[in-house]
C-alpha atoms as a PDB file:
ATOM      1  CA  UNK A   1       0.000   0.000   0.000  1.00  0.00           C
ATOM      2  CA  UNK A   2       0.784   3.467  -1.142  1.00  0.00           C
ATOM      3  CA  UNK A   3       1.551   6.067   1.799  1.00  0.00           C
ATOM      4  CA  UNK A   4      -0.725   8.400   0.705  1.00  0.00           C
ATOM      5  CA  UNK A   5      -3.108   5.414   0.545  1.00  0.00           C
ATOM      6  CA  UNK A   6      -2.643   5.049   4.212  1.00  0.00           C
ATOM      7  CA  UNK A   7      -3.425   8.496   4.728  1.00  0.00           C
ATOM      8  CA  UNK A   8      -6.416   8.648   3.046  1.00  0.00           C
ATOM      9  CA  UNK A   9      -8.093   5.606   5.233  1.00  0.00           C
ATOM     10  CA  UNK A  10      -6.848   6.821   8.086  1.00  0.00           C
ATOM     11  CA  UNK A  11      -8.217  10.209   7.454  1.00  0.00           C
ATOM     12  CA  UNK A  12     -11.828   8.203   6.679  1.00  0.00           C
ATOM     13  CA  UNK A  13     -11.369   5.979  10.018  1.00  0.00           C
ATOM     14  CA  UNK A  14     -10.777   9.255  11.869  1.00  0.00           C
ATOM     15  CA  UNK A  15     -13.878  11.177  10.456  1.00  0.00           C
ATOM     16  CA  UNK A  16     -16.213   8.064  10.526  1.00  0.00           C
ATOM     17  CA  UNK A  17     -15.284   7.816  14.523  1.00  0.00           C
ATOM     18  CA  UNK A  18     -15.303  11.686  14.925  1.00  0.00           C
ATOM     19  CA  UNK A  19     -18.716  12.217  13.053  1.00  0.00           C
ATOM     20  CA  UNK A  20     -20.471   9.342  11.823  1.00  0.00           C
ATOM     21  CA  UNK A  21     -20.770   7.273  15.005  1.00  0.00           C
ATOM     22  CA  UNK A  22     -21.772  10.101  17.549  1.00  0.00           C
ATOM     23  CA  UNK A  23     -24.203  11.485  14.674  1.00  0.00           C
ATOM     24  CA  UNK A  24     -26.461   8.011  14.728  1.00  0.00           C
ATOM     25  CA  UNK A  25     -26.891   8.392  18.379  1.00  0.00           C
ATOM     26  CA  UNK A  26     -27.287  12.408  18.385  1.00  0.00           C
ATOM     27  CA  UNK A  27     -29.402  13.023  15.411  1.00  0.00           C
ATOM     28  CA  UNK A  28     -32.329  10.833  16.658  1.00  0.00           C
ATOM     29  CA  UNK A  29     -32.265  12.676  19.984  1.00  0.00           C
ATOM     30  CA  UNK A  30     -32.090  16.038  18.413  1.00  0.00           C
ATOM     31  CA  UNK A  31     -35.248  15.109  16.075  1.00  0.00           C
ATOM     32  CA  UNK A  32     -37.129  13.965  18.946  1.00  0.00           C
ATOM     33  CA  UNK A  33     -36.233  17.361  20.993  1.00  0.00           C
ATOM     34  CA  UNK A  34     -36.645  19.304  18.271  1.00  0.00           C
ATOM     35  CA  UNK A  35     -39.993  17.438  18.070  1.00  0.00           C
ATOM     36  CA  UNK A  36     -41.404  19.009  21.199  1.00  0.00           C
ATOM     37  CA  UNK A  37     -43.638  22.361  20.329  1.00  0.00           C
ATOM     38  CA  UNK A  38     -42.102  25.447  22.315  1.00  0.00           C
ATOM     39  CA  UNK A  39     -45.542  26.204  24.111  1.00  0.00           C
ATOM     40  CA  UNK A  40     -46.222  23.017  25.374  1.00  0.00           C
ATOM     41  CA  UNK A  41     -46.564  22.364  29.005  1.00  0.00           C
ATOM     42  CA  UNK A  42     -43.884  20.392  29.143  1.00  0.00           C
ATOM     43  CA  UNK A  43     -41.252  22.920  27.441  1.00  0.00           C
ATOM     44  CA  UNK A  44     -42.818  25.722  29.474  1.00  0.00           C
ATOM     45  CA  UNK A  45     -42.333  23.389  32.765  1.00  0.00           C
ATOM     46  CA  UNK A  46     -38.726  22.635  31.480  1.00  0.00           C
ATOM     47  CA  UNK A  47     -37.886  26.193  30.765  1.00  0.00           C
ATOM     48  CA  UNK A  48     -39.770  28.146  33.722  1.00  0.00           C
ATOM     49  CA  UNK A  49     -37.453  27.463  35.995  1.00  0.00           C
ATOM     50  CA  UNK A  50     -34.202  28.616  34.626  1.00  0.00           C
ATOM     51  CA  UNK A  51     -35.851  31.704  33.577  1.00  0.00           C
ATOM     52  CA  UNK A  52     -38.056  32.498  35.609  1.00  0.00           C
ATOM     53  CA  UNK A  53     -37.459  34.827  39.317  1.00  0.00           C
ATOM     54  CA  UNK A  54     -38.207  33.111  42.252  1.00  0.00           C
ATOM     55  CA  UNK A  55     -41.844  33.325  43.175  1.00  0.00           C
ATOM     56  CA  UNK A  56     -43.056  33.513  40.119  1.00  0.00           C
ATOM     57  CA  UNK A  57     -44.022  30.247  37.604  1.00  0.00           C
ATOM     58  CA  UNK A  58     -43.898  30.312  33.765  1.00  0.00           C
ATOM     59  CA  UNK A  59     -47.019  29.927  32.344  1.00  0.00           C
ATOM     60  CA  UNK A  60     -48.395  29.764  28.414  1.00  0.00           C
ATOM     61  CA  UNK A  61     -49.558  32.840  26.920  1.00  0.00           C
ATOM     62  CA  UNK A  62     -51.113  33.275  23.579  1.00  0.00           C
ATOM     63  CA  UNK A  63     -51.446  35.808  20.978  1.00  0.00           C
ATOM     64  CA  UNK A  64     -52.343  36.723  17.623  1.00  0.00           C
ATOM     65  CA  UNK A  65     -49.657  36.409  14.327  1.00  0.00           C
ATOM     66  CA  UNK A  66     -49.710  37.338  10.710  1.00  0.00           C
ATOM     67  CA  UNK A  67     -48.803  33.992  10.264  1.00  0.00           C
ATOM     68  CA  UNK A  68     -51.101  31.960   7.192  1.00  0.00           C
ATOM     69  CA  UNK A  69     -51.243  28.342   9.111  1.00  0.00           C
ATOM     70  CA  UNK A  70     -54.319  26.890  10.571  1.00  0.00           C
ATOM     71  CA  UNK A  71     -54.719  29.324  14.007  1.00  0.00           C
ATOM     72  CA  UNK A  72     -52.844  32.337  13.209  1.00  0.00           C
ATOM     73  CA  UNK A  73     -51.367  32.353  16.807  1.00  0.00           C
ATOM     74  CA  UNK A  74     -47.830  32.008  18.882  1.00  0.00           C
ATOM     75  CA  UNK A  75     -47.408  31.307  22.435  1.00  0.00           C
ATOM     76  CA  UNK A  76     -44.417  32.336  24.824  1.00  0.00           C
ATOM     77  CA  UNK A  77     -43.855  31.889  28.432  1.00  0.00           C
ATOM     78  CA  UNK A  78     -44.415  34.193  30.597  1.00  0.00           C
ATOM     79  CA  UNK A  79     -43.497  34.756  33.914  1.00  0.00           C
ATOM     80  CA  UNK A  80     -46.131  35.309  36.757  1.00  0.00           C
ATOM     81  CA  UNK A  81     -46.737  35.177  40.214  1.00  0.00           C
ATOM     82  CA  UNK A  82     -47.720  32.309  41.566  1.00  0.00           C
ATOM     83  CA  UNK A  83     -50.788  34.096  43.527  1.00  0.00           C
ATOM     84  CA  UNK A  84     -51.846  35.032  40.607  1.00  0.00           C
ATOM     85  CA  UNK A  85     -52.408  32.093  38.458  1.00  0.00           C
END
């Protein structure tokens, strides 16, 4: 075998252990995150609590776009106080 032979399947070991491998077991997980809508109850539940202040809780709030899909709305978390929900 060639040295630059050698080189070149090295170089395709390398990148298949580098990129390939960890890609089958990432990709799946990032589809199935990815998955998950950002106003659901669970992402809100997730979320609330790094961004939130204490005493407060996140919570789903919903409002109008100009988007043309089937409700026309968004929805962000907002933080409120936990009397108050």
């Amino acid at each position: 075998m060639k040295p630059g032979t050698t080189g070149a399947v090295s170089g395709c070991v390398v990148w298949l252990l580098l990129f390939a491998v960890p890609g089958v077991c990432l990709v799946p997980i990032a589809l199935a995150l990815g998955g998950i809508p950002s106003g659901s109850d669970l992402a809100i539940r997730t979320v609330a609590p790094l961004i939130c202040p204490q005493a407060t809780n996140g919570a789903p709030y919903s409002y109008p776009t100009t988007r043309r899909d089937d409700n026309g709305s968004a929805v962000a978390a907002h933080c409120v106080r936990a009397a108050l929900q």
